[in-house]
N, C-alpha and C. Protein backbone atom coordinates (compact mmCIF):
# COMPACT_ATOMS: atom_id res chain seq x y z
N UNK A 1 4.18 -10.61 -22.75
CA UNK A 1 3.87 -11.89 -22.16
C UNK A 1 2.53 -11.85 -21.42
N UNK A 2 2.63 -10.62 -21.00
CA UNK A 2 0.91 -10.61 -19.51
C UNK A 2 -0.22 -10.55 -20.56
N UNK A 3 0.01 -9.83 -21.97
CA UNK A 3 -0.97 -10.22 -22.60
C UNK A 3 -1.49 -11.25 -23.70
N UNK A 4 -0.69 -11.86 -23.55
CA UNK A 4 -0.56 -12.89 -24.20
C UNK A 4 -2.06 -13.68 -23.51
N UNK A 5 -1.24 -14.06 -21.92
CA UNK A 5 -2.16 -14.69 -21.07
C UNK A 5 -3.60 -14.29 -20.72
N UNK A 6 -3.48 -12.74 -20.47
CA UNK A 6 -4.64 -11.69 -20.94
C UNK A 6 -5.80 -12.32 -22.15
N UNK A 7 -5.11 -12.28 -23.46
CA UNK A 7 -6.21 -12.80 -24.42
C UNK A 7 -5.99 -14.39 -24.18
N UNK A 8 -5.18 -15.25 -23.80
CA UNK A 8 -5.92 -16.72 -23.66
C UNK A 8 -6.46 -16.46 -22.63
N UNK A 9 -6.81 -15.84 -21.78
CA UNK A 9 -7.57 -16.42 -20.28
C UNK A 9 -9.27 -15.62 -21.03
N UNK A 10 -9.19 -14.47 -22.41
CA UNK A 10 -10.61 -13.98 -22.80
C UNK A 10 -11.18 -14.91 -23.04
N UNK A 11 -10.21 -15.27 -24.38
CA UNK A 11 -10.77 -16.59 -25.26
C UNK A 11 -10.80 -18.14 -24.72
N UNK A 12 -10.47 -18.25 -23.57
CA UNK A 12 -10.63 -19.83 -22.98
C UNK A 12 -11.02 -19.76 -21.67
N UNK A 13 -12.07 -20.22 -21.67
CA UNK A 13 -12.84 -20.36 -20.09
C UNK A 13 -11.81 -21.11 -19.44
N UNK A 14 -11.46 -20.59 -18.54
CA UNK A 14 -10.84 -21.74 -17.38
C UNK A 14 -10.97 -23.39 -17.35
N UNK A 15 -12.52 -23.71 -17.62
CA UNK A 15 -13.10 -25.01 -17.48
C UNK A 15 -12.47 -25.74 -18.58
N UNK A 16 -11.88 -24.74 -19.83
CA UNK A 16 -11.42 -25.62 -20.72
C UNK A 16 -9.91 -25.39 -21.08
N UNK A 17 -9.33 -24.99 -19.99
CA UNK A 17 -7.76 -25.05 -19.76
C UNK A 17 -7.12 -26.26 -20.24
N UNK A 18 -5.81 -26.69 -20.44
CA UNK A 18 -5.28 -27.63 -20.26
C UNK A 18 -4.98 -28.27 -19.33
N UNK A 19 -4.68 -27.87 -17.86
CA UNK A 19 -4.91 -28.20 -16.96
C UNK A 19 -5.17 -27.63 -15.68
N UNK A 20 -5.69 -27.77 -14.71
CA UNK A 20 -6.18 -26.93 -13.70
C UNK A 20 -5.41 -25.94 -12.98
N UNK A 21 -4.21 -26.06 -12.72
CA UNK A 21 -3.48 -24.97 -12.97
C UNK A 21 -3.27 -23.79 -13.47
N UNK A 22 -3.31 -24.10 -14.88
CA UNK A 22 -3.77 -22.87 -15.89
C UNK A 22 -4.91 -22.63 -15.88
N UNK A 23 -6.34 -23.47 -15.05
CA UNK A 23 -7.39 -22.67 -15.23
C UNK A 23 -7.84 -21.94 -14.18
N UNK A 24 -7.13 -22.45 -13.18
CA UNK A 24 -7.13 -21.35 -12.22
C UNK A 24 -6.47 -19.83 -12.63
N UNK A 25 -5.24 -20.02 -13.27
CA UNK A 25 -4.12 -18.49 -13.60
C UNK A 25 -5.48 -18.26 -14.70
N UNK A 26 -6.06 -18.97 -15.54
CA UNK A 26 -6.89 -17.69 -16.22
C UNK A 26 -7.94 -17.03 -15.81
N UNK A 27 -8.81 -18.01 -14.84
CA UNK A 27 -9.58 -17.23 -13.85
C UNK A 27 -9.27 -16.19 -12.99
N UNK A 28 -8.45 -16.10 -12.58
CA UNK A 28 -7.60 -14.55 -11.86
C UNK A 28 -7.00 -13.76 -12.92
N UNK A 29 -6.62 -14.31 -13.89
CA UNK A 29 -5.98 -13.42 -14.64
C UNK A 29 -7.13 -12.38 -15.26
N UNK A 30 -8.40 -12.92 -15.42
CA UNK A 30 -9.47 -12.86 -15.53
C UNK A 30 -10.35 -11.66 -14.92
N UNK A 31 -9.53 -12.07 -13.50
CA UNK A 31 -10.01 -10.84 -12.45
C UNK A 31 -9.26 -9.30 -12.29
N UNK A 32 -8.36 -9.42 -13.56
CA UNK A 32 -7.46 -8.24 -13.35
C UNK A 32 -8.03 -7.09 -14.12
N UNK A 33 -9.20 -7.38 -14.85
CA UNK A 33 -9.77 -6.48 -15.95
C UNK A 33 -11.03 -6.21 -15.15
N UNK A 34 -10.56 -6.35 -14.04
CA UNK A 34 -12.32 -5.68 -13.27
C UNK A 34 -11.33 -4.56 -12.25
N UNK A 35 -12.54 -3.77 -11.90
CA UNK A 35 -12.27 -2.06 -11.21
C UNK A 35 -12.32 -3.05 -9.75
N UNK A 36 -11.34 -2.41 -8.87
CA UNK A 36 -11.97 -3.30 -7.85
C UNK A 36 -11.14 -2.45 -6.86
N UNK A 37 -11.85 -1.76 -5.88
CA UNK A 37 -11.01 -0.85 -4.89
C UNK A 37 -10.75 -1.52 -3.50
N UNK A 38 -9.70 -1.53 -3.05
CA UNK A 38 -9.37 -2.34 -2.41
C UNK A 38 -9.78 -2.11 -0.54
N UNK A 39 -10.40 -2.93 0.19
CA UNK A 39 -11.62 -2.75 0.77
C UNK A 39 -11.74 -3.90 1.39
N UNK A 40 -11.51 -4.35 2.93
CA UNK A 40 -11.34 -5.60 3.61
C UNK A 40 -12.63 -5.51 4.65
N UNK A 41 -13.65 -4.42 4.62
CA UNK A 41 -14.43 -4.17 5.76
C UNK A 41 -15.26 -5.44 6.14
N UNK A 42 -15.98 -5.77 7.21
CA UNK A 42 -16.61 -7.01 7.40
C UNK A 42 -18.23 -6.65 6.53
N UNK A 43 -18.28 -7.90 6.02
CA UNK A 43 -19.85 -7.42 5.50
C UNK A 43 -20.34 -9.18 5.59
N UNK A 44 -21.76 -8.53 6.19
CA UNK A 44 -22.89 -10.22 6.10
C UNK A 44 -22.73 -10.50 4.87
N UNK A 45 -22.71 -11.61 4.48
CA UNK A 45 -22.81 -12.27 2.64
C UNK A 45 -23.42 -13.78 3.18
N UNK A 46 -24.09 -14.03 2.04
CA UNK A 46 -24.75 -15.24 1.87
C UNK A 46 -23.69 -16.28 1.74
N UNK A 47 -24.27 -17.27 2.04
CA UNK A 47 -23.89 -19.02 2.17
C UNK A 47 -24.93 -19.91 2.06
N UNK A 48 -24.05 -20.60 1.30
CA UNK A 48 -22.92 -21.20 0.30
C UNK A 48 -22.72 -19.62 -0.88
N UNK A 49 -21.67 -19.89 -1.59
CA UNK A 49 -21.62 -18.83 -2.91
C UNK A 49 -21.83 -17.56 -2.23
N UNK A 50 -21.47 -17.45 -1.16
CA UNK A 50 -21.35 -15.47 -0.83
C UNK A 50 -19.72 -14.86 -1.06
N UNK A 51 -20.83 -13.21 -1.79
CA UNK A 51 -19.04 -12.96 -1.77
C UNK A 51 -19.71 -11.45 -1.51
N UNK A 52 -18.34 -10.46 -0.95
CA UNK A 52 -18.73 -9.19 -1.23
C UNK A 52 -19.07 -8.59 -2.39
N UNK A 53 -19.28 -7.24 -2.76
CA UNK A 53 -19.56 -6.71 -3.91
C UNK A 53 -18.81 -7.09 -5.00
N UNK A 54 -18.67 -7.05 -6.11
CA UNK A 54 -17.70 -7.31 -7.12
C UNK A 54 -16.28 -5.88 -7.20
N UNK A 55 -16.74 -4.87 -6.84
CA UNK A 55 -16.06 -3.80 -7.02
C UNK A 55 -15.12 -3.61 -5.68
N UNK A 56 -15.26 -4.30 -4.85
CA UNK A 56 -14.41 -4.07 -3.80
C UNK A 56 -14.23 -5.65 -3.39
N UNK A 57 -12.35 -5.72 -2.35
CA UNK A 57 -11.86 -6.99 -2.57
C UNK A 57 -10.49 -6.73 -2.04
N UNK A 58 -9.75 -7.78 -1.03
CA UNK A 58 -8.84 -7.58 -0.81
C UNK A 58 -8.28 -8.71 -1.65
N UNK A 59 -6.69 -9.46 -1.10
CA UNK A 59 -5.91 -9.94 -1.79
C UNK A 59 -6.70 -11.86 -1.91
N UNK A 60 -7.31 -11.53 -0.60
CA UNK A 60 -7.63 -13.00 -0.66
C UNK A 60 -8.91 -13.50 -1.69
N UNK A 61 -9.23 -11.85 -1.87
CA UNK A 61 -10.48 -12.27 -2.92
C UNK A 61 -10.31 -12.39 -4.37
N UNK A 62 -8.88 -12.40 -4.70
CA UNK A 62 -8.53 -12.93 -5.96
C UNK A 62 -8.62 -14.13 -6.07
N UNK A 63 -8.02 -14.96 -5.42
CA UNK A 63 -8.01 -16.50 -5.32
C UNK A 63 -9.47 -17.12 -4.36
N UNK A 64 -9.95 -16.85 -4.01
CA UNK A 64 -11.74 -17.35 -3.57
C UNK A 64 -12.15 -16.73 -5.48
N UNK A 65 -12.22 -15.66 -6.26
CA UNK A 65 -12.86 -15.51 -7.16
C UNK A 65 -12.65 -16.13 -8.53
N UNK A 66 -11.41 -16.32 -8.16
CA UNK A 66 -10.53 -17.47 -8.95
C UNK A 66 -11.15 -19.03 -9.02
N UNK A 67 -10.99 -19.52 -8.11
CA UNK A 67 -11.48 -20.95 -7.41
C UNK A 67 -13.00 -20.79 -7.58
N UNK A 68 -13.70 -19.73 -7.30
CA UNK A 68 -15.15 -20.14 -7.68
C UNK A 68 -15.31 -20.00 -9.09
N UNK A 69 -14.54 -19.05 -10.43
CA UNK A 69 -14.69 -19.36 -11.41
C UNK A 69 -14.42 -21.00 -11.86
N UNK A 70 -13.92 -22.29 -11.29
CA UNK A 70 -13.73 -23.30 -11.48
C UNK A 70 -14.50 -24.83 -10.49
N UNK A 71 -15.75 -23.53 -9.77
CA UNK A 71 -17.08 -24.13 -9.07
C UNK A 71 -16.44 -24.29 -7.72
N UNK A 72 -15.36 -24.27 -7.18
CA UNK A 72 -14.54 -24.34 -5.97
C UNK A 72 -14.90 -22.97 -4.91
N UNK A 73 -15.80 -23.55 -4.05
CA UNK A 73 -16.18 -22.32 -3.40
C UNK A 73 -15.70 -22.63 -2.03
N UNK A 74 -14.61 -21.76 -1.86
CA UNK A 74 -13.71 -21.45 -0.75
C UNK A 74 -14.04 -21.14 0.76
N UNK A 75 -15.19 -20.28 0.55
CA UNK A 75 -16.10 -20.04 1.74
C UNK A 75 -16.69 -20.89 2.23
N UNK A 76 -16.98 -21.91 0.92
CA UNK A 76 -17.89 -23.54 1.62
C UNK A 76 -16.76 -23.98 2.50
N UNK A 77 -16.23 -24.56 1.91
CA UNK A 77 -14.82 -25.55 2.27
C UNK A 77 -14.40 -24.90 3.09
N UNK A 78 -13.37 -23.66 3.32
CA UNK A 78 -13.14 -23.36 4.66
C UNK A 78 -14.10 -23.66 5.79
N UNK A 79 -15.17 -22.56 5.53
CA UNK A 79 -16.58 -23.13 7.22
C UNK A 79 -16.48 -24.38 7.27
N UNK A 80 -16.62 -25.24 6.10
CA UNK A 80 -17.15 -26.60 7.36
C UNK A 80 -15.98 -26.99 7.44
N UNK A 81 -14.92 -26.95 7.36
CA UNK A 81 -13.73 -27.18 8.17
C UNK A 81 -13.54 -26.61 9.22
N UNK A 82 -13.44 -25.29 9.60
CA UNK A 82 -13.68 -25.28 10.62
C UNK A 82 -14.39 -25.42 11.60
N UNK A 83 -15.73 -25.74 11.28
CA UNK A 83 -16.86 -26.41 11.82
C UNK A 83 -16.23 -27.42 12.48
N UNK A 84 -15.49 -28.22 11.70
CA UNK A 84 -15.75 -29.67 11.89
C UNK A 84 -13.99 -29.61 12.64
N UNK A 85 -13.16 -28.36 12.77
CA UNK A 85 -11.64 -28.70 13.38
C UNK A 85 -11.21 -26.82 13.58
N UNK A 86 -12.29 -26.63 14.24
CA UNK A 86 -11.97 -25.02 14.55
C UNK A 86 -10.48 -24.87 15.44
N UNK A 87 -9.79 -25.67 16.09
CA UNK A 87 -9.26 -25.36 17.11
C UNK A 87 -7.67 -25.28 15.63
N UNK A 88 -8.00 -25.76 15.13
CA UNK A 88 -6.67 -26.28 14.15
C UNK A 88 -6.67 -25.02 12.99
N UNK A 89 -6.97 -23.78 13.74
CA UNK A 89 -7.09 -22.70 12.66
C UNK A 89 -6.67 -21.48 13.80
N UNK A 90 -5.81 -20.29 13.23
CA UNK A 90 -5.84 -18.97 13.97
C UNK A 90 -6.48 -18.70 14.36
N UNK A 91 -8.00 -18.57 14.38
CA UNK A 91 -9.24 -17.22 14.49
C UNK A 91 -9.45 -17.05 15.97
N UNK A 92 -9.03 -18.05 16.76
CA UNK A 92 -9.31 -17.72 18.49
C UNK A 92 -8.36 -16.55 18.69
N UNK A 93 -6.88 -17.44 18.48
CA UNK A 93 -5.51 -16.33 18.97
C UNK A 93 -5.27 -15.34 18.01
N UNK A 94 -5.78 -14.94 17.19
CA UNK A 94 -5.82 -14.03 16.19
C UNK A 94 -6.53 -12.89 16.37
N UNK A 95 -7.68 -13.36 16.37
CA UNK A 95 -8.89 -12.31 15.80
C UNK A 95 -9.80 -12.61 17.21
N UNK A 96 -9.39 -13.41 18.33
CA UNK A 96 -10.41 -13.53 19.45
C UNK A 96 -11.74 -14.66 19.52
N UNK A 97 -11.78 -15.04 18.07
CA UNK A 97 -13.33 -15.85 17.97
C UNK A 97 -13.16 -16.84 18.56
N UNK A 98 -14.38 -17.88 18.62
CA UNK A 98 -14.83 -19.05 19.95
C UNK A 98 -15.59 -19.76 18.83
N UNK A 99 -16.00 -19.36 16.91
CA UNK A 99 -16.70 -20.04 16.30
C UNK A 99 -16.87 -19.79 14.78
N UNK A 100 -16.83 -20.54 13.89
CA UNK A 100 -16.45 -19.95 12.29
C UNK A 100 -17.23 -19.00 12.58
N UNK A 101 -16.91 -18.12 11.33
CA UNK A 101 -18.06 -16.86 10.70
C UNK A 101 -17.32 -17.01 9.31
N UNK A 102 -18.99 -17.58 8.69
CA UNK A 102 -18.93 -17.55 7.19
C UNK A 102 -18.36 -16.92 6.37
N UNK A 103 -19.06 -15.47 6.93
CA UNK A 103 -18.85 -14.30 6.19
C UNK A 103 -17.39 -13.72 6.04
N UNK A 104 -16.85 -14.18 6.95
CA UNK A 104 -15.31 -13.68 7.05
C UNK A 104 -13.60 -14.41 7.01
N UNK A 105 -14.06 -15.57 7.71
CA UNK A 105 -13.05 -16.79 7.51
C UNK A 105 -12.11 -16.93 6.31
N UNK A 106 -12.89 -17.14 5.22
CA UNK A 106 -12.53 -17.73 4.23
C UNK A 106 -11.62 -16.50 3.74
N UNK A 107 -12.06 -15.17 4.41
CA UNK A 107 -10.96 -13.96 3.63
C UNK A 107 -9.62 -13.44 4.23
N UNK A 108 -9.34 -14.01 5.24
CA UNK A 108 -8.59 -14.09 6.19
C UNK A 108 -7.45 -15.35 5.57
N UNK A 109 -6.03 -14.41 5.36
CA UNK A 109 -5.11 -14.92 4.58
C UNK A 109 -4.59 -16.50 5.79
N UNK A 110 -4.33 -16.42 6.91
CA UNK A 110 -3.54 -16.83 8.05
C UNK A 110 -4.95 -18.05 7.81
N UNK A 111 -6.10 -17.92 7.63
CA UNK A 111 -6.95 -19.29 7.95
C UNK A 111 -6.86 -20.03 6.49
N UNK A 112 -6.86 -19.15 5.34
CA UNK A 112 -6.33 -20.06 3.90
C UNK A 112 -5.14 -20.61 3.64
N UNK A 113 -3.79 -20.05 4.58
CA UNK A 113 -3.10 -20.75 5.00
C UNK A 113 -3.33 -22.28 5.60
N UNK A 114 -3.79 -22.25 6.77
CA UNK A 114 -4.59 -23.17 7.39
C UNK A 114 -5.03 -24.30 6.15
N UNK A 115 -6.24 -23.80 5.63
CA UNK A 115 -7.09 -24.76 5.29
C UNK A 115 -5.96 -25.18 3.94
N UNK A 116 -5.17 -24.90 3.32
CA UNK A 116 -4.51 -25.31 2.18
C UNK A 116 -3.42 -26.07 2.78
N UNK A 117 -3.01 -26.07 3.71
CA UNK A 117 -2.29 -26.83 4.49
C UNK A 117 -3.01 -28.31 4.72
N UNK A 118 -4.15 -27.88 5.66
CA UNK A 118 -4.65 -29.28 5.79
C UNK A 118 -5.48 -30.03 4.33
N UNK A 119 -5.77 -29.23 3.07
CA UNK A 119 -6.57 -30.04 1.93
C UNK A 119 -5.65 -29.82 0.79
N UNK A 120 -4.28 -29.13 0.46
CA UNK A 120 -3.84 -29.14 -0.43
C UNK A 120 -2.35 -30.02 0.00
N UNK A 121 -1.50 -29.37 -0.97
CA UNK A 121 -0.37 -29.57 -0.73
C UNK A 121 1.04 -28.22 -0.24
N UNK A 122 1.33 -28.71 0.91
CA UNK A 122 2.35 -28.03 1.20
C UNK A 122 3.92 -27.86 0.67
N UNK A 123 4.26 -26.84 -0.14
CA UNK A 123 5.32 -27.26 -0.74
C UNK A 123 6.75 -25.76 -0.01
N UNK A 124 7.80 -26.65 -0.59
CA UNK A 124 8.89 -25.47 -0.18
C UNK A 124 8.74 -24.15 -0.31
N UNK A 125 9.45 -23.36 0.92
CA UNK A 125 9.77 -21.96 0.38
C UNK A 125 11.32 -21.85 -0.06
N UNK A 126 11.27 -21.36 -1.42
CA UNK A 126 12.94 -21.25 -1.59
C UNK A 126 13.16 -19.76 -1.77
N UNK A 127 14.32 -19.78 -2.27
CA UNK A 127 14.83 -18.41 -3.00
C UNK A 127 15.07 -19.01 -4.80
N UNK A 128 14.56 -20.17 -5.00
CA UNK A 128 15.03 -20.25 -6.33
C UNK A 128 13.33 -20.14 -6.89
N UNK A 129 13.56 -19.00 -8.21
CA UNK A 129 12.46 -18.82 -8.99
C UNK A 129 11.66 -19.89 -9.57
N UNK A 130 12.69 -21.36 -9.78
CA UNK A 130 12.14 -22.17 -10.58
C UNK A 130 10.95 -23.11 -9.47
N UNK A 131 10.89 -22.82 -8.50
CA UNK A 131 10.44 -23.96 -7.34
C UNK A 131 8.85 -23.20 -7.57
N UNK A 132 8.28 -22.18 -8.11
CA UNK A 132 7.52 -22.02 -7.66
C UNK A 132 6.28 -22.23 -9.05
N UNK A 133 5.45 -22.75 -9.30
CA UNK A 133 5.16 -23.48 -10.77
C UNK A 133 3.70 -22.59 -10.96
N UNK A 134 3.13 -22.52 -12.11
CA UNK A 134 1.74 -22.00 -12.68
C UNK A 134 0.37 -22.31 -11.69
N UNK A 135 0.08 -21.32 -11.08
CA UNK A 135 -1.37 -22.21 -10.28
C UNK A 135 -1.04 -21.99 -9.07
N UNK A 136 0.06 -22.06 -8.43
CA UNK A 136 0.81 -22.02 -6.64
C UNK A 136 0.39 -21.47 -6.14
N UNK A 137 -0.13 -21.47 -4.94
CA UNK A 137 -0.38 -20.29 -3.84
C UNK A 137 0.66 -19.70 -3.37
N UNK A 138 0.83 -18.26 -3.34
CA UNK A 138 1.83 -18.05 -1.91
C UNK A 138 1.56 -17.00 -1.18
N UNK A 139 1.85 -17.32 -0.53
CA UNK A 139 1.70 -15.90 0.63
C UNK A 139 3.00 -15.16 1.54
N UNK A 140 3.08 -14.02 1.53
CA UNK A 140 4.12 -13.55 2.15
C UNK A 140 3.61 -12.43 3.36
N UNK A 141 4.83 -12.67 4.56
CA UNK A 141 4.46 -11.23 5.57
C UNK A 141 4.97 -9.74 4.98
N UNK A 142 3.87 -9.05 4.93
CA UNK A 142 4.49 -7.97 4.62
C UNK A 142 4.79 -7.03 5.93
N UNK A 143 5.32 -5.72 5.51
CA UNK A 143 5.60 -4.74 6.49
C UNK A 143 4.21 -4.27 7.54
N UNK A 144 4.54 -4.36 8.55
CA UNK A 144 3.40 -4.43 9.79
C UNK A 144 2.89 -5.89 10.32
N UNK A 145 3.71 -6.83 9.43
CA UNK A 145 3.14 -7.97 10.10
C UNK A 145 2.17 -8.35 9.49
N UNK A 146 1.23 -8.24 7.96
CA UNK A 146 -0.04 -7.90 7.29
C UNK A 146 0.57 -9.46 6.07
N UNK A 147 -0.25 -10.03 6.38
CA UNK A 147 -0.13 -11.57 5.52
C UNK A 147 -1.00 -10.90 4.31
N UNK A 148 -0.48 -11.82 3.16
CA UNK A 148 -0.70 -10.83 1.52
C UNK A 148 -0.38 -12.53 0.82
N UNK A 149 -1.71 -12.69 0.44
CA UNK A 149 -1.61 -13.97 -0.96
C UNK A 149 -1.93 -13.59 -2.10
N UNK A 150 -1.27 -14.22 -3.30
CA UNK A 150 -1.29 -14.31 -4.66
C UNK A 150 -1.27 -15.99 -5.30
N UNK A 151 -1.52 -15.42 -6.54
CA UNK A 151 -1.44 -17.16 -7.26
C UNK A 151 -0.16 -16.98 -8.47
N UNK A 152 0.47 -18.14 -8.64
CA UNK A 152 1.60 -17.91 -9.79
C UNK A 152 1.08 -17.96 -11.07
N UNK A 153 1.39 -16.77 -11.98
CA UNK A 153 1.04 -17.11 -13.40
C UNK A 153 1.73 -17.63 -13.98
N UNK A 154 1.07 -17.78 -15.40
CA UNK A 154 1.66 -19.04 -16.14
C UNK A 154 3.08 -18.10 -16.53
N UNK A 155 3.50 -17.04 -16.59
CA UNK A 155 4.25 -16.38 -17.53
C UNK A 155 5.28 -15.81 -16.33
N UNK A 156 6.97 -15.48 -16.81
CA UNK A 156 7.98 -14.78 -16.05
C UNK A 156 8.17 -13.62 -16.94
N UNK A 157 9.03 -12.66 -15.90
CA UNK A 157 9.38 -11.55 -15.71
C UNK A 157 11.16 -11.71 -16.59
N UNK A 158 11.57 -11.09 -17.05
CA UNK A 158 12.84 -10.72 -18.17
C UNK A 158 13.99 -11.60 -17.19
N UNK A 159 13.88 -11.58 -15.75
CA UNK A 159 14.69 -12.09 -14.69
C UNK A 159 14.41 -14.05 -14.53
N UNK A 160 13.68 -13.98 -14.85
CA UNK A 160 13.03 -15.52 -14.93
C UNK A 160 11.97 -15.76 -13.87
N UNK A 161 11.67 -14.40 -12.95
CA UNK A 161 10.53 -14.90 -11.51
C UNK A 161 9.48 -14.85 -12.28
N UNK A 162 8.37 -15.98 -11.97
CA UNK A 162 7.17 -15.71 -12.47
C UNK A 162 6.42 -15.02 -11.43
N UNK A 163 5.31 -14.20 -12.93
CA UNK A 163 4.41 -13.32 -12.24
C UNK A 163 4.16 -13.85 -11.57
N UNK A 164 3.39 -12.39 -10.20
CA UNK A 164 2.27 -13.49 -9.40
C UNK A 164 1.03 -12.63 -9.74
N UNK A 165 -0.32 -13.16 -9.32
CA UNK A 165 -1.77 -12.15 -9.73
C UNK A 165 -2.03 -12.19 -8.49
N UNK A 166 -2.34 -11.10 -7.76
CA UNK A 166 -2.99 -10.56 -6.23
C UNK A 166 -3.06 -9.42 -6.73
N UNK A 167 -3.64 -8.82 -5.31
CA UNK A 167 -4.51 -7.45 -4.89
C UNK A 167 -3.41 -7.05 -3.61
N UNK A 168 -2.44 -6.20 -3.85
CA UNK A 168 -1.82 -5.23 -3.42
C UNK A 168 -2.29 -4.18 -2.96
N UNK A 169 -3.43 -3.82 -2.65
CA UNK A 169 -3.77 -2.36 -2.82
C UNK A 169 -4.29 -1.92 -4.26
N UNK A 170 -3.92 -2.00 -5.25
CA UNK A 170 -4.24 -1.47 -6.46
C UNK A 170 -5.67 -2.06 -7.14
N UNK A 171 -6.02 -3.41 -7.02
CA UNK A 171 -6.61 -3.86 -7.54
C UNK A 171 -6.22 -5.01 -7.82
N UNK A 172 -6.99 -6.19 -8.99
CA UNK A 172 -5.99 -7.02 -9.11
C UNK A 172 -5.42 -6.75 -10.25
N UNK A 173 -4.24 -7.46 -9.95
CA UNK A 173 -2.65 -7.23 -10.95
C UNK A 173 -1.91 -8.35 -11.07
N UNK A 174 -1.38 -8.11 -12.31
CA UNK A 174 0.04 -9.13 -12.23
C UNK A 174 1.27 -8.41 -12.37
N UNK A 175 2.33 -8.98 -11.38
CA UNK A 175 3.19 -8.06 -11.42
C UNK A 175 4.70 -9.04 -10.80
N UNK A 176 5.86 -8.77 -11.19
CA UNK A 176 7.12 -9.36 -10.69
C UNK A 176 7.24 -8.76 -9.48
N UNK A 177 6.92 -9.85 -8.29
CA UNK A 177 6.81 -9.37 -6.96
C UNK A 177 7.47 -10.73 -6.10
N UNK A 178 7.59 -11.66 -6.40
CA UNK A 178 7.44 -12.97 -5.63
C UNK A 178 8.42 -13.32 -4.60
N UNK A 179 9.71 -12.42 -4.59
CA UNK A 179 10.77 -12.11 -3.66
C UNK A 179 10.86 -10.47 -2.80
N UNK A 180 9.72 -9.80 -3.23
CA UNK A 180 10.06 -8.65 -2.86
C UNK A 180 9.60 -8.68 -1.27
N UNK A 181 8.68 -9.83 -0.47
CA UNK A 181 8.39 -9.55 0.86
C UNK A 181 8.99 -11.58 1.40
N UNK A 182 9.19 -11.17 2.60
CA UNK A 182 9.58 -12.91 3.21
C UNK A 182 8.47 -13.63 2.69
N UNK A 183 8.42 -14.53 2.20
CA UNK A 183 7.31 -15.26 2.01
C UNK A 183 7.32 -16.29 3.18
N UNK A 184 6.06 -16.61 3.46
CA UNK A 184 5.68 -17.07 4.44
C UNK A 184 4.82 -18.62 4.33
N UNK A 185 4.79 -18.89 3.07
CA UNK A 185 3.89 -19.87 3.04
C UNK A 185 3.50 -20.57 1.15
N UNK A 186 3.71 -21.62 1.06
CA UNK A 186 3.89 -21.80 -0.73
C UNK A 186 3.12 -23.13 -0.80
N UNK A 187 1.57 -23.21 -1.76
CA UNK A 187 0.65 -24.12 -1.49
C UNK A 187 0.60 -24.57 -2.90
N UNK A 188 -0.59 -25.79 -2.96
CA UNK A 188 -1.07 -26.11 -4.53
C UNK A 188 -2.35 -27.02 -3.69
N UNK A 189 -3.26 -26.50 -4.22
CA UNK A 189 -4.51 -27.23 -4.15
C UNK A 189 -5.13 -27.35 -5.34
């Protein structure tokens, strides 16, 4: 099944998906055939369109690399939101800040929470596999308290959970994971 999606996401640009959903899952799916060591350190990057290196990337940089394969640049849209409604985001009681930072915001799972909240749609957390559809955001707490997002692929696991594609540590992957930590948070933008 993963390669199935594998060769449609080679052979079909995202832009010419059937629907945005699926062109998001092929744009990440996309991102699973790159080396990418997993690597959250702070680094200056340009704005608009900054990203870290290509070879290094935590979980949130699947879905920012995702979304900019479909011209959706995450780093834009987060900053000037918080520009324009900083108080309505973690980063004070979190992380201590008093003011966006470009460079970092947008990679910070707890503020894409945030901003998909206020520009997407907020949808249920269940325990039933079927609630969660092709394209979804979700995010779960993992052990230490460490917030971890993925996107739903188009394709399920022998059990019926559909994959999800994130960066675990390994790189990016798709893998039957979507109950294995509390989930904390289930989006669609």
């Amino acid at each position: 099944m993963i390669v199935t999606s594998l060769l449609l996401a080679s052979l079909i640009s995202p832009q010419h998906a059937a629907t945005p959903q699926l062109a998001l899952v092929y744009a990440a799916l996309e991102r699973t055939q790159h080396q990418v060591r997993y690597d959250g350190s702070y680094i200056a990057i340009d704005y608009p369109n900054g990203d870290v290196p290509d070879n290094i990337g935590v979980c949130t940089d699947v879905v920012i690399r995702a979304y900019r394969a479909l011209d959706i640049d995450l780093q834009q849209r987060v900053h000037e939101d918080m520009q324009a409604e900083f108080s309505a985001y973690p980063s004070k009681r979190i992380w201590g800040l008093n003011k966006p930072d470009s460079n970092i915001d947008h990679r910070r799972v707890p503020n894409l929470q945030t901003f998909f909240s206020r520009h997407g749609e907020v949808l249920s957390v269940t325990a039933d596999a079927g609630d969660y559809n092709t394209g979804d955001l979700v995010t779960w707490m993992l052990p230490g308290n460490l917030p971890h997002i993925g996107i739903v692929s188009d394709q399920r696991s022998a059990n019926g959970h559909p994959l999800i594609i994130h960066n675990i540590g390994r790189g990016p992957e798709v893998e039957d994971m979507l109950f294995d930590y509390p989930i904390s948070g289930h989006y669609r933008y």
